[in-house]
Protein backbone atom coordinates (compact mmCIF):
# COMPACT_ATOMS: atom_id res chain seq x y z
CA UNK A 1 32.92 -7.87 -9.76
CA UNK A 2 30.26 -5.45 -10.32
CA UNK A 3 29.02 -5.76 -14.18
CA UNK A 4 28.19 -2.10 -15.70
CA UNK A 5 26.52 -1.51 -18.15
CA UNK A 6 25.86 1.80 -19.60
CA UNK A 7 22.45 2.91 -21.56
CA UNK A 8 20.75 5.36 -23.07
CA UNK A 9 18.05 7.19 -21.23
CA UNK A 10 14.33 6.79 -21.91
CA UNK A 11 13.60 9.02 -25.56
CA UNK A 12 13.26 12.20 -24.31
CA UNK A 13 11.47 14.49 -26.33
CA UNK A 14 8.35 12.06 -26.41
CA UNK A 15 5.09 14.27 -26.88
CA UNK A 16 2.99 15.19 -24.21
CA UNK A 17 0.31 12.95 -25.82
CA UNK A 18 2.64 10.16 -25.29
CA UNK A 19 3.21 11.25 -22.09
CA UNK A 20 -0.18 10.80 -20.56
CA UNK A 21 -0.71 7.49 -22.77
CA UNK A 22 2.56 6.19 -20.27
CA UNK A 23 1.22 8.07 -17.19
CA UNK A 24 -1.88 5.75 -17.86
CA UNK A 25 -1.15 2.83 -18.29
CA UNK A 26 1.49 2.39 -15.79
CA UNK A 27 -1.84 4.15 -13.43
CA UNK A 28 -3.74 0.97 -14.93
CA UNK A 29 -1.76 -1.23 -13.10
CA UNK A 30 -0.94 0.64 -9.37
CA UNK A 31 -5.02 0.84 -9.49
CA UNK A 32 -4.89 -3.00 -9.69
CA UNK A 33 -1.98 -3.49 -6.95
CA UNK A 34 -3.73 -0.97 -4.68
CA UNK A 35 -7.24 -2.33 -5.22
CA UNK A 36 -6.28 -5.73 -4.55
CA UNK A 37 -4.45 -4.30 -0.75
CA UNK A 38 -8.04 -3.38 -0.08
CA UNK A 39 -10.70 -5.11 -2.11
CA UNK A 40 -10.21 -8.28 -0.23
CA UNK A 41 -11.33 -6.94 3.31
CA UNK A 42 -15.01 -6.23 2.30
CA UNK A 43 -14.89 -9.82 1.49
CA UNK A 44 -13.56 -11.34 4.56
CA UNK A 45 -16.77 -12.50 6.26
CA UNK A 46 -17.61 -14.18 2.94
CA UNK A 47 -14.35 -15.65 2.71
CA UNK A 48 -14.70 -16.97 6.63
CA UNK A 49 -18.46 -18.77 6.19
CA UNK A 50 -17.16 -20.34 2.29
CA UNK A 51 -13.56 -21.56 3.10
CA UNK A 52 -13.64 -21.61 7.31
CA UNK A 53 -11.02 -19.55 9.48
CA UNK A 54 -11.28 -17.21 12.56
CA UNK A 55 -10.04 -13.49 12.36
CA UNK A 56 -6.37 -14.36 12.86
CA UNK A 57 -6.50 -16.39 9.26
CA UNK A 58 -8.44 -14.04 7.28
CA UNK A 59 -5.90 -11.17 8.32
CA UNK A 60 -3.35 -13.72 6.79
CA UNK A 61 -5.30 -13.48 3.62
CA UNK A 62 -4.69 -9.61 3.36
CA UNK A 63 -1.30 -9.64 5.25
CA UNK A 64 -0.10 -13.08 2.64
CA UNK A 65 0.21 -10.88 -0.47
CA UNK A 66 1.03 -7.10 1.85
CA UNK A 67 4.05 -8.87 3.45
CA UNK A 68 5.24 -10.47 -0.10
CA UNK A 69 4.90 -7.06 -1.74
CA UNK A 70 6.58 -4.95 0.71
CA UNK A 71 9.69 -7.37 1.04
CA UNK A 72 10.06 -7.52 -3.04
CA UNK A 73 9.36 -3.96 -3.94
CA UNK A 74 12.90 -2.78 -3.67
CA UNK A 75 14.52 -6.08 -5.46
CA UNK A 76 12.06 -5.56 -8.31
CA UNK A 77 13.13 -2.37 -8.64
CA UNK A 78 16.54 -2.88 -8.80
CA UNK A 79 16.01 -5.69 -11.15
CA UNK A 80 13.73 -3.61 -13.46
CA UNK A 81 16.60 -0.38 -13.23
CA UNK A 82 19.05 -3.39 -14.87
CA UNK A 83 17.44 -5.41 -17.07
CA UNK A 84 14.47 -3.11 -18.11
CA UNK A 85 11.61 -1.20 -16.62
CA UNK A 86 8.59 -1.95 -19.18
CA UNK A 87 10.09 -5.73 -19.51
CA UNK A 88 9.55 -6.51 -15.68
CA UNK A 89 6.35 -4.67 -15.67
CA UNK A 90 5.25 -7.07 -18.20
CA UNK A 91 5.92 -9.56 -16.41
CA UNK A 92 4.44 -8.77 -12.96
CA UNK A 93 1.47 -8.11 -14.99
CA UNK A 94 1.78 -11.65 -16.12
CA UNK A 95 2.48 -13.17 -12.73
CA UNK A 96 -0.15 -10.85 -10.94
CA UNK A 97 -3.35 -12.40 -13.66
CA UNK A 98 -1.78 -16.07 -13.04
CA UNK A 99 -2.12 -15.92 -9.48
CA UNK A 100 -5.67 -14.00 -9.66
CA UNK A 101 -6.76 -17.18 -11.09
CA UNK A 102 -5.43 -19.25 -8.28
CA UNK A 103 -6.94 -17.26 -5.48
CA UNK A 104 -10.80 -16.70 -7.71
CA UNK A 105 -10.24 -20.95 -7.61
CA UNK A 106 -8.94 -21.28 -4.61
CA UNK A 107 -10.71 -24.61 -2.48
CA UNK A 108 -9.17 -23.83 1.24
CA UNK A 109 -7.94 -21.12 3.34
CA UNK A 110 -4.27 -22.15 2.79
CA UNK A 111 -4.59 -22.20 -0.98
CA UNK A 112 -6.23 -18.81 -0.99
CA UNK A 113 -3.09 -17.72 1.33
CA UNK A 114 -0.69 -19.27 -0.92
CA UNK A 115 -2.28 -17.72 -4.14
CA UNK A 116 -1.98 -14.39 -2.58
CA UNK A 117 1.78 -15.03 -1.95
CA UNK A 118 2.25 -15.23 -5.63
CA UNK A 119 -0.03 -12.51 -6.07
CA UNK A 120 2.30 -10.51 -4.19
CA UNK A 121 5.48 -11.16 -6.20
CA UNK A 122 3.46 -10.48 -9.32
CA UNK A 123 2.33 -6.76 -7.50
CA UNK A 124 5.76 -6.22 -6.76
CA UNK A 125 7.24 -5.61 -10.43
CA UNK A 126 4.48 -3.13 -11.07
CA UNK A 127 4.31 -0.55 -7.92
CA UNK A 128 7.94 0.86 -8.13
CA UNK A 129 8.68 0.04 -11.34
CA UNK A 130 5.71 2.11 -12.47
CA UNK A 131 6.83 4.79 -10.79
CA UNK A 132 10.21 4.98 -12.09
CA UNK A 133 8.81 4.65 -15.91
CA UNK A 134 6.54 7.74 -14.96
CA UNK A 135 9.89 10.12 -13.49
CA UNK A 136 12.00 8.48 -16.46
CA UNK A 137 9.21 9.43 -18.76
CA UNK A 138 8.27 12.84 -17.34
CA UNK A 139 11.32 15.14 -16.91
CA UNK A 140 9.82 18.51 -16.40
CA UNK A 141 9.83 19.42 -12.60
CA UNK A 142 6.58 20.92 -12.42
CA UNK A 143 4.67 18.44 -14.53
CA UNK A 144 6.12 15.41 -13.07
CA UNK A 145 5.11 16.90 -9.76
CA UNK A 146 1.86 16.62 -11.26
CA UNK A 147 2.19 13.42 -12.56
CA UNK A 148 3.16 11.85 -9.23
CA UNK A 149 -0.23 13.81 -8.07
CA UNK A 150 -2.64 11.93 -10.78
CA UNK A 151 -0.12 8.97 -9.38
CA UNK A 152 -0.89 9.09 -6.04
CA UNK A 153 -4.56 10.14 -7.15
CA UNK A 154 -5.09 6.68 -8.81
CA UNK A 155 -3.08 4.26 -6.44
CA UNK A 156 -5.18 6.37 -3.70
CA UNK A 157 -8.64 6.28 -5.11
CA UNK A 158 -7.71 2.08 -5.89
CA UNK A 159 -7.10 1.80 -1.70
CA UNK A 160 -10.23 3.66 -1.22
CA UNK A 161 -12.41 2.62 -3.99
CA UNK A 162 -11.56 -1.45 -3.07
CA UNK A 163 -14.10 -2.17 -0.46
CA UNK A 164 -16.70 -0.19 -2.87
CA UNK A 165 -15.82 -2.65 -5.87
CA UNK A 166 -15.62 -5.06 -3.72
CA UNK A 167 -18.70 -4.94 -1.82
CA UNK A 168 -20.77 -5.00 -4.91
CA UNK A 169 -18.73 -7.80 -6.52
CA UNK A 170 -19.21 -9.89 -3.64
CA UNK A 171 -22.76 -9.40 -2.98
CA UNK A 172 -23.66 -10.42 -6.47
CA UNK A 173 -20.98 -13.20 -7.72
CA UNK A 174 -19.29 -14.03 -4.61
CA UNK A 175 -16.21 -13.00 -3.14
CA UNK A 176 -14.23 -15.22 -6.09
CA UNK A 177 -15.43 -12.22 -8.51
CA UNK A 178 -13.04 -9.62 -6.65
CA UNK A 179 -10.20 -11.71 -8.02
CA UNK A 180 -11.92 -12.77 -11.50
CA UNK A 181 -12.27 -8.99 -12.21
CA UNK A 182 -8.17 -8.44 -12.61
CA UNK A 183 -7.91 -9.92 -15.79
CA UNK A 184 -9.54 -8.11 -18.41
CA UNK A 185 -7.53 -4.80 -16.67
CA UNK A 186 -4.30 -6.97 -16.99
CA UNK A 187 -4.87 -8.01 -20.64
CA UNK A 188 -5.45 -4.23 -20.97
CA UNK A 189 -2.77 -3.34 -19.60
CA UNK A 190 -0.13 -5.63 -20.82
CA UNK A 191 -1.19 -4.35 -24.96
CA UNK A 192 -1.03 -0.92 -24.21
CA UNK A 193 2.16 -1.06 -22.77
CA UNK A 194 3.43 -2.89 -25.27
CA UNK A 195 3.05 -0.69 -27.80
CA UNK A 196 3.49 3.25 -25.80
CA UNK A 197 5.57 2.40 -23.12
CA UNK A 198 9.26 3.29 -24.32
CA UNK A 199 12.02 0.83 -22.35
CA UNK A 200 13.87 2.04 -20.22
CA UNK A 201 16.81 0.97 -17.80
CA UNK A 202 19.29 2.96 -15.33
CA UNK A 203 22.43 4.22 -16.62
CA UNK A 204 24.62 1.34 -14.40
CA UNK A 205 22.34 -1.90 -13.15
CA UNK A 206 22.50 -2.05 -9.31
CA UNK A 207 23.83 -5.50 -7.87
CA UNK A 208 21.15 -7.31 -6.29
CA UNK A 209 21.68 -8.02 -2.37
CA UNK A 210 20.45 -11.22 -1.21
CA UNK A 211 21.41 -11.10 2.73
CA UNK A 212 19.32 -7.57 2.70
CA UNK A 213 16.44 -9.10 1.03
CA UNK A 214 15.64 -12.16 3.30
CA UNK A 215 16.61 -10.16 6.32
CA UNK A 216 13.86 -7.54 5.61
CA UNK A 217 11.53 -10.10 5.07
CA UNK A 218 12.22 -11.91 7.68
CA UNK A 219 12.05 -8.26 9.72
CA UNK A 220 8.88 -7.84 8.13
CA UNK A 221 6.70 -11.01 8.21
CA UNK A 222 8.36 -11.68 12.32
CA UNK A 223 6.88 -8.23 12.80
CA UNK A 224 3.15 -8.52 11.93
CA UNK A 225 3.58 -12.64 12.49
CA UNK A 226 3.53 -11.27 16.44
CA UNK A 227 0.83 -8.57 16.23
CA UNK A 228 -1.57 -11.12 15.02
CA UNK A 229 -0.65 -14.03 16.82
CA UNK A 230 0.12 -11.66 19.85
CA UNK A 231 -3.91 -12.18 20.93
CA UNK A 232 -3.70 -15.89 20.66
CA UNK A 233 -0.17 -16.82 22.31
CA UNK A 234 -0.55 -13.92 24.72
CA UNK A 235 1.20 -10.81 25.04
CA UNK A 236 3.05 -11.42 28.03
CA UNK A 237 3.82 -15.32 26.86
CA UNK A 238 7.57 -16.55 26.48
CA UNK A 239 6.88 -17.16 22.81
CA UNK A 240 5.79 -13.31 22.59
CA UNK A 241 8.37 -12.20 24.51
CA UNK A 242 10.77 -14.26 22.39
CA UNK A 243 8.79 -12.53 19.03
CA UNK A 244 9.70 -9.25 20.17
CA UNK A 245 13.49 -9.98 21.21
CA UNK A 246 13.83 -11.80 17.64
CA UNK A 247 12.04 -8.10 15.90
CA UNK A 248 15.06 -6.30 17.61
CA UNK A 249 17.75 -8.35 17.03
CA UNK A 250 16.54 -9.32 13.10
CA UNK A 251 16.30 -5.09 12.79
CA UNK A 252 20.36 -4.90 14.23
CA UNK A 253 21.54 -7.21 12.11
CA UNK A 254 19.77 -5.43 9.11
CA UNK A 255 20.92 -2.54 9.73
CA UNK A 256 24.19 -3.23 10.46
CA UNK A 257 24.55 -5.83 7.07
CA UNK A 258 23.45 -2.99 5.08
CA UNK A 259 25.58 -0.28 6.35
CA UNK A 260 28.61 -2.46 5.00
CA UNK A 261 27.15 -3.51 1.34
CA UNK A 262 28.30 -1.75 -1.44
CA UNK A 263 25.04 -1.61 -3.11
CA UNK A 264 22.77 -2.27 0.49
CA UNK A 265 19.26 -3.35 -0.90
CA UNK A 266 18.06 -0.45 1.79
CA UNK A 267 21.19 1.92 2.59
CA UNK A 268 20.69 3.29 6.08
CA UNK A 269 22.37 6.53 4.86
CA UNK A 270 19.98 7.81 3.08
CA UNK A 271 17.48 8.04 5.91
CA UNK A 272 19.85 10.89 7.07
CA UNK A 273 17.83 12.94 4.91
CA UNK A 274 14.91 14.62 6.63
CA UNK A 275 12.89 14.97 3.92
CA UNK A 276 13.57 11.30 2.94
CA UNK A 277 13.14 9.37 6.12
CA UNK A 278 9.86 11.70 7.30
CA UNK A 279 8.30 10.72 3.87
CA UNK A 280 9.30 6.94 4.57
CA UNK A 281 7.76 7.46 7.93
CA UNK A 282 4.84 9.61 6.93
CA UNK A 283 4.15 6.13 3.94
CA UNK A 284 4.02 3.83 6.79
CA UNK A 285 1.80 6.18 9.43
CA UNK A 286 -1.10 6.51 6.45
CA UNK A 287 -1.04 3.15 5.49
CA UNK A 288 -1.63 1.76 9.21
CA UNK A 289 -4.23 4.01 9.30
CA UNK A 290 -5.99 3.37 6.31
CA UNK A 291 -6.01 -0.30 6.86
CA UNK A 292 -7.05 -0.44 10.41
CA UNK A 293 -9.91 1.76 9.12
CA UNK A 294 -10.42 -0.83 6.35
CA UNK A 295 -10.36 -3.86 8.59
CA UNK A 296 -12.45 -2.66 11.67
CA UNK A 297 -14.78 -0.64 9.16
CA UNK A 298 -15.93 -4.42 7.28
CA UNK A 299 -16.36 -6.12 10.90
CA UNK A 300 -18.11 -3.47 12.20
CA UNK A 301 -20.64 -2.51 9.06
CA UNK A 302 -21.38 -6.51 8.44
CA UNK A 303 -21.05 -8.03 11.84
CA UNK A 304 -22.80 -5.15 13.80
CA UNK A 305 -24.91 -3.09 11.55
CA UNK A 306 -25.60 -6.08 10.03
CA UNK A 307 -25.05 -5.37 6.38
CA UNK A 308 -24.39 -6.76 3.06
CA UNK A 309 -21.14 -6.59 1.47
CA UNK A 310 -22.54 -4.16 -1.73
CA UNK A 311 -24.33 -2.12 1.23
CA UNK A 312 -21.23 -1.96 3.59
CA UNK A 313 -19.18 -0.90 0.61
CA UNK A 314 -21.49 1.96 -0.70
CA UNK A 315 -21.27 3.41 2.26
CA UNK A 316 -17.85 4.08 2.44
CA UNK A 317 -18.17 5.62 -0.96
CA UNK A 318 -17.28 8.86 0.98
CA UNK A 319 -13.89 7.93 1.81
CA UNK A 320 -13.19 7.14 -2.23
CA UNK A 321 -14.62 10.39 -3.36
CA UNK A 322 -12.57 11.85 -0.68
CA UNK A 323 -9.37 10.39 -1.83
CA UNK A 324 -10.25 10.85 -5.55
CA UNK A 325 -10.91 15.02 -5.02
CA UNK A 326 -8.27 15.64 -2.74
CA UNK A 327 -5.12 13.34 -4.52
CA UNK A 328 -4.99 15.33 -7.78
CA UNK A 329 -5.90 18.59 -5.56
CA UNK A 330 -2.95 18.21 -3.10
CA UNK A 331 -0.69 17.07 -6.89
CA UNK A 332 -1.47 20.41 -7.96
CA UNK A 333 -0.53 22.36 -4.14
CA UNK A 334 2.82 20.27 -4.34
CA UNK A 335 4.09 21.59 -7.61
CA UNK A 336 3.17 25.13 -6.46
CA UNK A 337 3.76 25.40 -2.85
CA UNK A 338 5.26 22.55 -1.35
CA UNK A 339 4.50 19.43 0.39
CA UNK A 340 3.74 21.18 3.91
CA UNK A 341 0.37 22.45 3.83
CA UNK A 342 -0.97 19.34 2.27
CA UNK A 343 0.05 17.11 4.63
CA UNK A 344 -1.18 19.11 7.74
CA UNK A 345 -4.43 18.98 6.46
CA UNK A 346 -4.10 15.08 5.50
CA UNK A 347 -2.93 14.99 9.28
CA UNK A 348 -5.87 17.45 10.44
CA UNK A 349 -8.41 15.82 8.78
CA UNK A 350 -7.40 12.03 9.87
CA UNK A 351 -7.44 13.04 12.96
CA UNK A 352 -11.35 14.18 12.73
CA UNK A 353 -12.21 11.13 11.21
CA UNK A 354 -10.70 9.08 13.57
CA UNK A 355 -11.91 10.57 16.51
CA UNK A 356 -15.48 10.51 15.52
CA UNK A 357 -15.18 6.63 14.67
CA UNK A 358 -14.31 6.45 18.29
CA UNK A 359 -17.44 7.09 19.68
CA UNK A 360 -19.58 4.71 16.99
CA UNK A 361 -21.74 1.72 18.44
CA UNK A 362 -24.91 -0.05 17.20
CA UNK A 363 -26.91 2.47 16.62
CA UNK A 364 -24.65 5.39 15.58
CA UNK A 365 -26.55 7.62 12.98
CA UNK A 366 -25.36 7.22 9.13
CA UNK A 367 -24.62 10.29 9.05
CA UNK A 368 -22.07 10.42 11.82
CA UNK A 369 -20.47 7.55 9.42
CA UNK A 370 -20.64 9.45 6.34
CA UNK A 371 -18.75 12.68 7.29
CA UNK A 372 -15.95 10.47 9.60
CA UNK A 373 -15.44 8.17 5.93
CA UNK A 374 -15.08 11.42 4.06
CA UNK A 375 -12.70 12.96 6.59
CA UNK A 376 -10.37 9.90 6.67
CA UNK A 377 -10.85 9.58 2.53
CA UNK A 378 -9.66 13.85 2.13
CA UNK A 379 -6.76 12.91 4.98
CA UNK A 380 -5.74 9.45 2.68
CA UNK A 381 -6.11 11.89 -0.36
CA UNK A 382 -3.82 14.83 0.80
CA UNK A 383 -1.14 12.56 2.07
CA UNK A 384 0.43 10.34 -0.70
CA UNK A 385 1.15 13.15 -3.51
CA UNK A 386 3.30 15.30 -0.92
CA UNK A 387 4.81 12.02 0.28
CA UNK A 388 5.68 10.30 -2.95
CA UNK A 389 7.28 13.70 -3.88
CA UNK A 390 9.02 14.58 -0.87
CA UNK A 391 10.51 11.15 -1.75
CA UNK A 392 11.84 11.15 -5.25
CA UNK A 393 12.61 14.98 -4.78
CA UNK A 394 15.09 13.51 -1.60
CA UNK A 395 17.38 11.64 -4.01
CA UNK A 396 19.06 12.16 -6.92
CA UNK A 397 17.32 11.06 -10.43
CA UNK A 398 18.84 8.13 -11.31
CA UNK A 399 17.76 6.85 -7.62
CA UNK A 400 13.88 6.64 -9.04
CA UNK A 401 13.65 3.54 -8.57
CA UNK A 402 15.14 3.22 -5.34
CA UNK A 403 13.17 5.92 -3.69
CA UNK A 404 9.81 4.78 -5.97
CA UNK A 405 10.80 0.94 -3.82
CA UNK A 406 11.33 2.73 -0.73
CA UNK A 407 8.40 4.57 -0.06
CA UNK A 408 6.24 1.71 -1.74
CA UNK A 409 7.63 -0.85 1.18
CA UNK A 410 6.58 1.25 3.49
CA UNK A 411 3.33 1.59 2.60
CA UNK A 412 3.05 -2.17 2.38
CA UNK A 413 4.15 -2.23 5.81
CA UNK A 414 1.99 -0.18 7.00
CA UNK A 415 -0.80 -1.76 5.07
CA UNK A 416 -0.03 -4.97 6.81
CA UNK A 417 0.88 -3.39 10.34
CA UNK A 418 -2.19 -2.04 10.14
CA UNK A 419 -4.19 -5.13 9.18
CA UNK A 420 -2.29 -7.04 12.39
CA UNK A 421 -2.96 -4.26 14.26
CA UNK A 422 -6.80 -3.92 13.71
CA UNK A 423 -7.16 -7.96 14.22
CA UNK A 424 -4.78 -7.63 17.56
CA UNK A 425 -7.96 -5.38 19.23
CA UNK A 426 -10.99 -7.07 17.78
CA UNK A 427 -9.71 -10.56 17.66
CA UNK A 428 -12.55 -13.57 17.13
CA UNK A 429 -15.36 -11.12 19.20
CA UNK A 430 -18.53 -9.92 18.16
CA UNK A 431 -20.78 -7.64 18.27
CA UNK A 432 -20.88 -5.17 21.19
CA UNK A 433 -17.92 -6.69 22.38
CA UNK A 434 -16.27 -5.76 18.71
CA UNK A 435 -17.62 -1.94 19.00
CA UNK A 436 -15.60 -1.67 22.57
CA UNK A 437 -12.70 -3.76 21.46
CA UNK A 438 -12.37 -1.44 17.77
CA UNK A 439 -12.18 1.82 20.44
CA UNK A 440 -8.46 1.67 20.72
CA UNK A 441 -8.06 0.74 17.03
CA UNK A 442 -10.27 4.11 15.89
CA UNK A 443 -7.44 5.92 18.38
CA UNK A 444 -4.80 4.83 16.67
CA UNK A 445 -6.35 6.28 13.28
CA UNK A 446 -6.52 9.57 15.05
CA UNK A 447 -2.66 9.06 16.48
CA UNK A 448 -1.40 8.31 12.73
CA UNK A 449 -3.13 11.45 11.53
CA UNK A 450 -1.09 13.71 14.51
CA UNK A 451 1.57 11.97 13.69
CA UNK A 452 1.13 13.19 9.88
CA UNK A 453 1.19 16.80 11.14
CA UNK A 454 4.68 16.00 12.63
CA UNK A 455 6.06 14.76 9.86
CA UNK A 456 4.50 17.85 7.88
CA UNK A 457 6.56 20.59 9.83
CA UNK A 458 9.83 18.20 10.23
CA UNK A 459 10.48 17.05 7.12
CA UNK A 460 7.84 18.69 4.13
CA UNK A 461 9.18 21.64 2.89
């Protein structure tokens, strides 16, 4: 029998001083969970020569803690909407640091993978649960459209900002620093909210749904598990061809479980909503993207140009100042005009920067580089205010949480589509043979931003 429990809403009234103080510190944290999708790649060569493994296992060490995180977010959300928003996020923050500490100490490849698991669960209590705090928190229209705008801002300029951190982390500690460098944020964090974040829980707890939640990450990890070890079984192989039969028939039988739950950990109704299912779409689409960008970006800067990790991540610099100008920007066009003309230009300007990575080899000028960064860092920048909003704005309020989890999964999948993607087309070359093999990969990029524009006129109002 369903338990129900009814509660008061978050304090309304708070002041808009208290406000902000909530907006930022639950920002505190999504910089950590999206700084830690990223911050990792610049580090990957490091990682290889120190603890041994070809491409296929260092994409494991992104994809390890992506996967985890995008088959959680919705359960933690759920949890947090019953039992308390500000108490789980305490406790992600908790189980995010411990694990930080077991990847910076990590002796192998396999305990580095199996930190980042744990890593994952820890990330996600804070995403979605962040997220609903902020809507719970903020109940103006116009200013929470803005909120979700310094929201998407932050988590954006984290993605973008990670291989910067990174690269000088790892060029003068070591690639153990990039993990080493979440705790003082965490310990931050976890006083702050303690004392200005007000608890809050949904008005009736949703029931958890186990059979969802190992079906989708099942769906999930089966899914990238073939893209990346797709190159090394062979694409055409009986144990590929097997891969992609399971992927369909695992997808079926989750959408057909949920359909009949009462309280479906994913309910396949609500993607008859445009505006909902483009901006699910439109989550995944950006974060493929961004991450095959990310991933063939480190092998190429390092392995062909021949740079350091601090150097490689300076200069994508352009692609965080990008994201940090243009996230708060397109905020600001949401609340006024509507998620549309964002997103064609995040679309538009992907596109550019996509297509001109296309054409790079060993001796592309640095300025070619620059402007195609800054061009996918404005695209990453316009799309994830419009998105996020488009989301919540597609459900009712007391859904927060479920569309905050939503549109957070998908961006984990597409963070870790994208990862398996990238690897898929550069494999274990080198080299020249990595600038031809990344062409494809660069086309994609410039596919997910016309995609973007799609998903701008269908469903962005």
């Amino acid at each position: 029998m369903t338990t129900t429990r009814l509660v008061a809403a978050p304090p309304q009234g708070l002041s808009l001083r208290r406000r902000r103080t909530v907006l930022a510190v639950c920002c505190l944290s999504l910089f950590l969970v999206g700084m830690d999708t990223t911050i990792v790649n610049i580090g990957l060569p490091a990682i290889g020569r120190d603890l041994g493994g070809g491409t296929r296992g260092l994409e494991w060490t992104v994809d390890a803690y992506t996967l985890v995180l995008a088959g959680l977010l919705i359960s933690s959300g759920a949890v947090a909407d019953r039992v308390g928003r500000r108490r789980v996020f305490q406790v992600g923050l908790v189980v995010f640091g411990s694990a930080s500490v077991g990847c910076a100490v990590a002796s192998s490849l396999g305990m580095l993978v199996a930190a980042r698991v744990v890593q994952g669960v820890g990330a996600s209590m804070l995403s979605p649960v962040a997220l609903a705090i902020v809507v719970n928190a903020i109940t103006d229209p116009e200013e929470r459209a803005r909120a979700i705008g310094v929201w998407a801002a932050v988590f954006g300029v984290s993605m973008a900002a990670g291989p910067v951190v990174g690269g000088a982390l790892v060029s003068a500690v070591g690639w153990r620093g990039v993990f080493w460098v979440n705790l003082p944020v965490i310990a931050g964090a976890l006083v702050l909210s303690a004392v200005f974040v007000p608890e809050s829980r949904a008005a009736r707890g949703r029931r958890l749904d186990p059979p969802g939640q190992v079906l989708l990450m099942l769906l999930v990890g089966l899914t990238v598990g073939v893209l990346i070890e797709g190159p090394r079984l062979g694409w055409g192989s009986g144990w590929a061809l097997a891969g992609y039969g399971a992927v369909v028939g695992l997808a079926v039988v989750f959408v057909l479980v949920e359909a009949r739950r009462g309280e479906p950990l994913m309910d396949p109704r609500l993607f008859r909503r445009r505006s909902f299912a483009g901006a699910v779409f439109g989550a995944v689409v950006v974060f493929v993207a961004l991450n095959v960008t990310l991933l063939l970006n480190t092998l190429y800067l390092q392995d062909v140009r021949g740079m350091s990790p601090a150097a490689a991540g300076v200069l994508t610099l352009p692609m965080a100042v990008g994201a940090t100008v243009c996230a708060p920007w397109a905020g600001r066009m949401v609340g006024r005009r509507g998620a549309r003309l964002p997103l064609v230009w995040a679309g538009a300007f992907t596109v550019v920067g996509g297509l001109a990575l296309a054409g790079v080899d060993a001796r592309t000028p640095v300025p070619v580089l620059l402007c195609a960064y800054l061009a996918i860092g404005v695209g990453f920048g316009f799309a994830n205010a419009p998105l996020t909003n488009t989301a919540v704005n597609g459900l009712p309020a007391e859904r927060a949480g479920v569309a905050g989890g939503t549109t957070s999964t998908a961006r984990q999948v597409g963070a870790a589509v994208g990862i398996a993607v990238a690897g898929a087309f550069v494999s274990d070359g080198g080299g020249g043979v990595l600038v031809a093999a990344a062409r494809p990969g660069w086309l994609v990029v410039a596919g997910c931003g016309g995609l973007l524009v799609g998903v701008a006129w269908v469903a962005a109002g």
